[in-house]
C-alpha atoms as a PDB file:
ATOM      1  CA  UNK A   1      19.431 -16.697  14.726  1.00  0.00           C
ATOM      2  CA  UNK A   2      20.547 -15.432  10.866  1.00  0.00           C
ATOM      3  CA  UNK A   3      22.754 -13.430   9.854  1.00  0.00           C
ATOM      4  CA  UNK A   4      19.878 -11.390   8.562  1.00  0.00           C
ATOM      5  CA  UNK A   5      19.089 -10.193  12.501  1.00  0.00           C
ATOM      6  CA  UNK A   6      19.942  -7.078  14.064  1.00  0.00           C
ATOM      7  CA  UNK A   7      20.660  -5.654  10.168  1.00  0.00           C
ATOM      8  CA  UNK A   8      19.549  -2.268  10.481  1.00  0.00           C
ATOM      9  CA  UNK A   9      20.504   1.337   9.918  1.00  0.00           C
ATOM     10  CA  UNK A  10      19.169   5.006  11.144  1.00  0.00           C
ATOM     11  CA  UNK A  11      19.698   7.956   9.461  1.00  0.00           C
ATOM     12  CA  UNK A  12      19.631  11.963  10.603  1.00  0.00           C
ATOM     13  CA  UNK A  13      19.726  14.786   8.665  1.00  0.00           C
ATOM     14  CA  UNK A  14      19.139  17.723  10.751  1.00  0.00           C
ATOM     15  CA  UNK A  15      19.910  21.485   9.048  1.00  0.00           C
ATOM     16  CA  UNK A  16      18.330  24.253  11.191  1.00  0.00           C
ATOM     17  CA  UNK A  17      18.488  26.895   8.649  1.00  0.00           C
ATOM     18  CA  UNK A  18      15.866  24.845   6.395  1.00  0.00           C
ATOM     19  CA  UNK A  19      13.894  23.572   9.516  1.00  0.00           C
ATOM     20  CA  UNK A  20      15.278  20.388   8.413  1.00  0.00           C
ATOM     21  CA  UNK A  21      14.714  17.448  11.216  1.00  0.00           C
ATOM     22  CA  UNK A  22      14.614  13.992   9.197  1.00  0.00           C
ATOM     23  CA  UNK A  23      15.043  10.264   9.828  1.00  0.00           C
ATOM     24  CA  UNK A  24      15.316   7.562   7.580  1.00  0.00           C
ATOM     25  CA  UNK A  25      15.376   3.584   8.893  1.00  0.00           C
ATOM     26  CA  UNK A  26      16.677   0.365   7.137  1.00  0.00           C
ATOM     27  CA  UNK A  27      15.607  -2.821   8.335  1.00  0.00           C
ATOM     28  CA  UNK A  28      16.046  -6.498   6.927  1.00  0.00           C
ATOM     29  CA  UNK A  29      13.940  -9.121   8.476  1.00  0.00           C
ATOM     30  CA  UNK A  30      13.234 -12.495   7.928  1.00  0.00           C
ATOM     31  CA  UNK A  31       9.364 -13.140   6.497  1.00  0.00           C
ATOM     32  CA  UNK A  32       7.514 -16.490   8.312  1.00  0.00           C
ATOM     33  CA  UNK A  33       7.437 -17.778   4.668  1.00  0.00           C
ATOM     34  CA  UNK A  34      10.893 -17.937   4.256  1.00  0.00           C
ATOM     35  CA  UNK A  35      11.593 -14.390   2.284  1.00  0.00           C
ATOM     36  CA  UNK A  36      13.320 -11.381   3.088  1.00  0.00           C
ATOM     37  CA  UNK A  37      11.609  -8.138   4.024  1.00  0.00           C
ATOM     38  CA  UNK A  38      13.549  -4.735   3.651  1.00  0.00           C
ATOM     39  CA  UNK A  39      11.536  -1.975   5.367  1.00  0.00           C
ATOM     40  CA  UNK A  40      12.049   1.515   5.179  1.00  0.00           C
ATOM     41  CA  UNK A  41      10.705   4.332   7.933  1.00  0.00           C
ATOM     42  CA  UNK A  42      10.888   7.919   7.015  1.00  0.00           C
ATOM     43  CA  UNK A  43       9.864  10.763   8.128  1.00  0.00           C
ATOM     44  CA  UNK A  44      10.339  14.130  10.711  1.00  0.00           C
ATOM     45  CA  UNK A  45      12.410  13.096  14.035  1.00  0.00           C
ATOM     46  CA  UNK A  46       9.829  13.137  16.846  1.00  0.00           C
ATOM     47  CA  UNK A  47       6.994  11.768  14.518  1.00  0.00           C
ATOM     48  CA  UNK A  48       6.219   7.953  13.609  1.00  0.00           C
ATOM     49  CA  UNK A  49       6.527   8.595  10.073  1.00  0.00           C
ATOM     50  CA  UNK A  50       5.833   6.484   7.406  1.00  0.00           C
ATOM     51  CA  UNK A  51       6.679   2.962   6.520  1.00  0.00           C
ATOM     52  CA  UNK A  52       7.653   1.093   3.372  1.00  0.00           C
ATOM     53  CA  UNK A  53       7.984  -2.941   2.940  1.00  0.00           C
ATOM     54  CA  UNK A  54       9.836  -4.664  -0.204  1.00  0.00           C
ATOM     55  CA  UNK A  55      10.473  -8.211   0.273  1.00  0.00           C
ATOM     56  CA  UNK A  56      12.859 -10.045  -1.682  1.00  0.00           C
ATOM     57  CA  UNK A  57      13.119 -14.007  -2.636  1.00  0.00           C
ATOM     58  CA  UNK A  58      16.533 -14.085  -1.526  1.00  0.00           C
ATOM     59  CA  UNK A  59      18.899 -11.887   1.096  1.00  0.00           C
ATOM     60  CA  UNK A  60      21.434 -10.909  -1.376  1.00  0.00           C
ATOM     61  CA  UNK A  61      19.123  -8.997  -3.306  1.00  0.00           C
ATOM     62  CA  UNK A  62      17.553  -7.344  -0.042  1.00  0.00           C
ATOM     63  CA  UNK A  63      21.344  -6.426   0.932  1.00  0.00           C
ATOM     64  CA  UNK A  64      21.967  -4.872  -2.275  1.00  0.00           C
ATOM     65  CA  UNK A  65      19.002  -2.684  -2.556  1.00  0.00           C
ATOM     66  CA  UNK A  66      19.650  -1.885   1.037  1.00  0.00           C
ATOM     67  CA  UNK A  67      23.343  -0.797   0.043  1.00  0.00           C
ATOM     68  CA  UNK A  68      22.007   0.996  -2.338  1.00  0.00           C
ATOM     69  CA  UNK A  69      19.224   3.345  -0.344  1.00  0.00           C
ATOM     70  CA  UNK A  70      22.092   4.340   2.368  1.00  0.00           C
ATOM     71  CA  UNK A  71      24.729   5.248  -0.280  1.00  0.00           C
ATOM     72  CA  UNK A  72      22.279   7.314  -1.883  1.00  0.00           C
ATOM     73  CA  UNK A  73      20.747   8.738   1.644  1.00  0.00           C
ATOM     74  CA  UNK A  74      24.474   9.274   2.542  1.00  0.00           C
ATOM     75  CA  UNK A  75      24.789  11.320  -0.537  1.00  0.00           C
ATOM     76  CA  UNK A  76      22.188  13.490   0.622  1.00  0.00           C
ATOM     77  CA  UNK A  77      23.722  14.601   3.742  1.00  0.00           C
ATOM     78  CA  UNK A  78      22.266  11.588   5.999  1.00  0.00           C
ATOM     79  CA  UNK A  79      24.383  10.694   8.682  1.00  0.00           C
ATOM     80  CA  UNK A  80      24.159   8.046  12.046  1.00  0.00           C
END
């Protein structure tokens, strides 16, 4: 096991007056040739949504952009 398992993060934002019902999912995962994969799922709670994957040569940079994409989610009213 890395230290890379088990990093993840899920999002709500849920405002009824807008008929607002969002998620938003970080995940960083090793890659089988030795990379680092940040994925991102996004979409309306009760739906699959869709899926983004960056990967990264080395974990510090996925851990920054992944700091990054919850500070700026948490500025926008996303919360666990």
């Amino acid at each position: 096991m890395t230290d890379l398992d088990n990093q993840a993060l899920h999002l709500n934002r849920v405002d009824p007056t807008r008929n607002m019902r969002r998620f938003y999912q970080l995940t960083i995962q090793p890659t089988l040739f030795g990379e680092v994969s940040l994925v991102r799922n996004w979409g309306r709670i009760g739906t699959c949504g869709q899926s983004m994957m960056q990967t990264f040569d080395n974990p510090q940079a996925a851990r920054t952009v992944f700091a990054k994409l919850e500070r700026v989610k948490r500025g926008r009213g996303y919360t666990k």
